[in-house]
Structures are given as structure tokens and as C-alpha cells.
Protein backbone atom coordinates (compact mmCIF):
# COMPACT_ATOMS: atom_id res chain seq x y z
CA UNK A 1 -108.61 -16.42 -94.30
CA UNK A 2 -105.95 -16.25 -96.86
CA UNK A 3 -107.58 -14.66 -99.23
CA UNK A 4 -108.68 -11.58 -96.86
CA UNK A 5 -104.57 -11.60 -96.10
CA UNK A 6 -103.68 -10.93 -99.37
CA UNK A 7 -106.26 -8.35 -100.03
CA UNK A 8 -104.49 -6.39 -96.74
CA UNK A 9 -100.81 -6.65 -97.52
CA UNK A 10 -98.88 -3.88 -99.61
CA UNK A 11 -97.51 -6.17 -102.01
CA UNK A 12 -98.22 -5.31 -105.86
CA UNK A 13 -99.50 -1.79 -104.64
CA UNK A 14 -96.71 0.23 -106.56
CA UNK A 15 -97.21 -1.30 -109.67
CA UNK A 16 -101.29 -0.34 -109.32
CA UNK A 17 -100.06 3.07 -108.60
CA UNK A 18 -97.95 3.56 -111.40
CA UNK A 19 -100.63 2.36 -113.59
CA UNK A 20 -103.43 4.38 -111.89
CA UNK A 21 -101.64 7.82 -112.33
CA UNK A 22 -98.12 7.75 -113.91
CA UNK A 23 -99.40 6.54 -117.53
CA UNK A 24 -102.21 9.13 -118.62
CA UNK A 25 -99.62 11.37 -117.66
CA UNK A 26 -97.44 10.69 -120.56
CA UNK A 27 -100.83 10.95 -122.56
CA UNK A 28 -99.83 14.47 -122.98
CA UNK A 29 -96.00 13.88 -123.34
CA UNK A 30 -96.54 11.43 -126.59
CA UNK A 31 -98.87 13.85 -128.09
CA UNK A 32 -96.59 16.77 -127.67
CA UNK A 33 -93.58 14.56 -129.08
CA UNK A 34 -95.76 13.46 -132.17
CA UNK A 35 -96.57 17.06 -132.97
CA UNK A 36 -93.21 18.35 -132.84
CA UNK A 37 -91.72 15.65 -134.73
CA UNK A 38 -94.05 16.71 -137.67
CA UNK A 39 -93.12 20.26 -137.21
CA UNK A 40 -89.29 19.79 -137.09
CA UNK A 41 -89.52 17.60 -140.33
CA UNK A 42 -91.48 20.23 -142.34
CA UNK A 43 -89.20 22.87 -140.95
CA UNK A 44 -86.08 20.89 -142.42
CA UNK A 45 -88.13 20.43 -145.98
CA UNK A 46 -88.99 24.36 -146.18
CA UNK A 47 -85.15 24.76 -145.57
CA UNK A 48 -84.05 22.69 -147.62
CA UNK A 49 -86.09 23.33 -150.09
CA UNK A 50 -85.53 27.29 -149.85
CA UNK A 51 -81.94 26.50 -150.32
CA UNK A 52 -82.41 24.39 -153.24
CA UNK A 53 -84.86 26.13 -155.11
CA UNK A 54 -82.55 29.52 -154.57
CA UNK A 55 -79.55 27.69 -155.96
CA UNK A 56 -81.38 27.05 -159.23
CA UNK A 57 -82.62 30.52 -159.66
CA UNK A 58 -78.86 31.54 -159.37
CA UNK A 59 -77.66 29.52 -161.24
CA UNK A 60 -80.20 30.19 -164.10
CA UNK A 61 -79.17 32.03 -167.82
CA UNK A 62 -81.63 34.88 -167.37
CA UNK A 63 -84.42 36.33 -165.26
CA UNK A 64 -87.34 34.45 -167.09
CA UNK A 65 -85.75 31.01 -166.96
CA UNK A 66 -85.05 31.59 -163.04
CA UNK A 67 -88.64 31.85 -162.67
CA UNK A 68 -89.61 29.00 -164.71
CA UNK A 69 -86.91 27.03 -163.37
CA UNK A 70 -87.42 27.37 -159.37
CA UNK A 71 -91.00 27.34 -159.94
CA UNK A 72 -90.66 23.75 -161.03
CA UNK A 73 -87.80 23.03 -158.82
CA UNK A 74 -90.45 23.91 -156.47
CA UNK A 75 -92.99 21.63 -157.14
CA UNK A 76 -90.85 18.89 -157.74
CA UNK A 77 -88.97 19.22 -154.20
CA UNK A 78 -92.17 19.23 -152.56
CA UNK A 79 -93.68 15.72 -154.09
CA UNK A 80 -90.21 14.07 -153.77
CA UNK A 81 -89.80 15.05 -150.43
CA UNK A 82 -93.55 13.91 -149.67
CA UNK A 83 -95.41 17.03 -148.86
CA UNK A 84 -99.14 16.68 -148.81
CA UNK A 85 -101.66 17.82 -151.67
CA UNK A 86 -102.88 20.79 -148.87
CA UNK A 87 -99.05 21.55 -148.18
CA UNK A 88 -98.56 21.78 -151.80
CA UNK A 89 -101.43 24.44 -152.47
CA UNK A 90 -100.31 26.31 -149.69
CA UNK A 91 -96.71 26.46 -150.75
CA UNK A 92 -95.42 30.36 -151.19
CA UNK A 93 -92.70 31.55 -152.32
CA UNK A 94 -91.55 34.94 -151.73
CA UNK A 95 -87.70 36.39 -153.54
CA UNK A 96 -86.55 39.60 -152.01
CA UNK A 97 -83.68 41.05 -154.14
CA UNK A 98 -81.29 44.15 -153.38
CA UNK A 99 -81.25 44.88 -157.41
CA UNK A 100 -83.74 44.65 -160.53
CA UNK A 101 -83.06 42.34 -162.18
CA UNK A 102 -82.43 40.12 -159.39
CA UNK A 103 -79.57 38.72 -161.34
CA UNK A 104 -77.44 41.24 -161.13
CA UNK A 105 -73.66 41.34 -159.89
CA UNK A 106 -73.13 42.37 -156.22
CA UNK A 107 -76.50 41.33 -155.66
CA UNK A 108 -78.16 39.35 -153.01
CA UNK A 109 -81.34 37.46 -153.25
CA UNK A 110 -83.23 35.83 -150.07
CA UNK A 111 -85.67 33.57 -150.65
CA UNK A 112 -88.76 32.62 -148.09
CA UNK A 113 -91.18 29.40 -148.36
CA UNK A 114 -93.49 28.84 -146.60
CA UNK A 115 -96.24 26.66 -146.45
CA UNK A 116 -98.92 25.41 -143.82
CA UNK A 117 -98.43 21.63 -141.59
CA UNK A 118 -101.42 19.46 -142.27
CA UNK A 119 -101.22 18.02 -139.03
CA UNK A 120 -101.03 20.50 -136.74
CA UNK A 121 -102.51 23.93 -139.12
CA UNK A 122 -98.93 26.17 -138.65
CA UNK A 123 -97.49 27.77 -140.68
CA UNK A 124 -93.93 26.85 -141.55
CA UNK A 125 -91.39 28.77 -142.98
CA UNK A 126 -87.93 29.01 -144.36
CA UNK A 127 -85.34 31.35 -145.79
CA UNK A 128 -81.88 31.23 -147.52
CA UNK A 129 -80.11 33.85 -149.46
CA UNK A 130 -77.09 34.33 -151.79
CA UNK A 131 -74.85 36.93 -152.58
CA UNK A 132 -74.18 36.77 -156.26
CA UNK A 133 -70.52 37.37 -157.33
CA UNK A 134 -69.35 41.07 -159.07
CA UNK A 135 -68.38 40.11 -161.73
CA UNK A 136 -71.44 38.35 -163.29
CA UNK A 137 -72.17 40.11 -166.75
């Protein structure tokens, strides 16, 4: 008899409800979270790594030695900061000047990466510029 009591009272129901339906429904919300978090990270590499690699270029003697330079600033950036081998092959760079040579004073030079997220297959992308001083030579 006081086993068939216990099977009738409420007692210990919420917690079987909350386990029933509340759980799988943060299924979705941990997945979500996850997949951000990996976007959001490579977002802040392909900034920073714009930024960087555009501060090198500038900063370079000549044309030719901007280009050599960024394009291993590049590739360094991206194994230090722990970018996967598919990342890395799908890293492009793309330098937008308003003069030719891009080294030229008054001149501004943006500079997009982008690259695709291994986890989730998007595209990320970055930009940064800088507006070279007038009275470079």
C-alpha cells in the first residue's frame, strides 16, 4: 500500500519535467553558442591579421618588398595564431589602393582577408586601411 502511495503523490514530478522537456531544449542553444564562438574568434584573427599584415606593407622600403613582406607576414600570422591547413589555403588577400604605386604619399591602402571557417564552411572576412602621410618621397 505504500508503494502505490508514492507512485500517486506529486512529489519529485518537477524535477522529471525539467528533465523530460527543458534539457533537449538547450540542445540547440549549446550548438548555436559553439558555432558562434568559432566564428567570433576567426573574425578577430582576419582583423587582426588585416591590420597587421597592412602595417608591414606600409611600413615596407618599396613596392616589391611590401609584397614579399605581407605575403609572409601572412602566412606566419595565420600558423601562430592557429588557423587550420584548409583556412590557410583559403586565405585571400585583396589591397585596394587610391594611387599606383600603392606607396605613394596622400595615399590610402585598404586591405581585405578573408578566408573560409572549417567548422562551420563561412566565409570570414576582414578589412583595415591606412592613409599614408604626404610627405613620403
Amino acid at each position: 500500500m505504500k508503494i502505490w502511495a508514492r507512485l500517486k503523490s506529486d512529489s519529485g514530478s518537477a524535477i522529471v519535467e525539467f528533465v523530460a522537456l527543458a534539457i533537449p531544449l538547450f540542445i540547440p542553444i549549446f550548438i548555436y553558442l559553439n558555432h558562434f564562438s568559432s566564428v567570433s574568434v576567426n573574425e578577430e584573427i582576419a582583423r587582426s591579421m588585416a591590420r597587421e599584415v597592412l602595417r608591414v606593407y606600409v611600413i615596407s622600403e618599396d613596392e616589391s618588398a611590401a609584397r614579399n613582406l605581407s605575403s609572409q607576414a601572412t602566412n606566419l600570422l595565420a600558423r601562430q595564431w592557429k588557423l587550420t591547413n584548409s583556412e590557410v589555403a583559403s586565405l585571400r588577400t585583396q589591397m585596394d589602393c587610391t594611387h599606383n604605386p600603392c606607396l605613394s604619399a596622400k595615399g590610402r591602402i585598404k586591405l581585405t582577408i578573408s578566408f573560409t571557417d572549417e567548422q562551420t564552411g563561412r566565409v570570414v572576412s576582414a578589412s583595415a586601411q591606412e592613409h599614408l602621410s604626404p610627405w613620403l618621397p
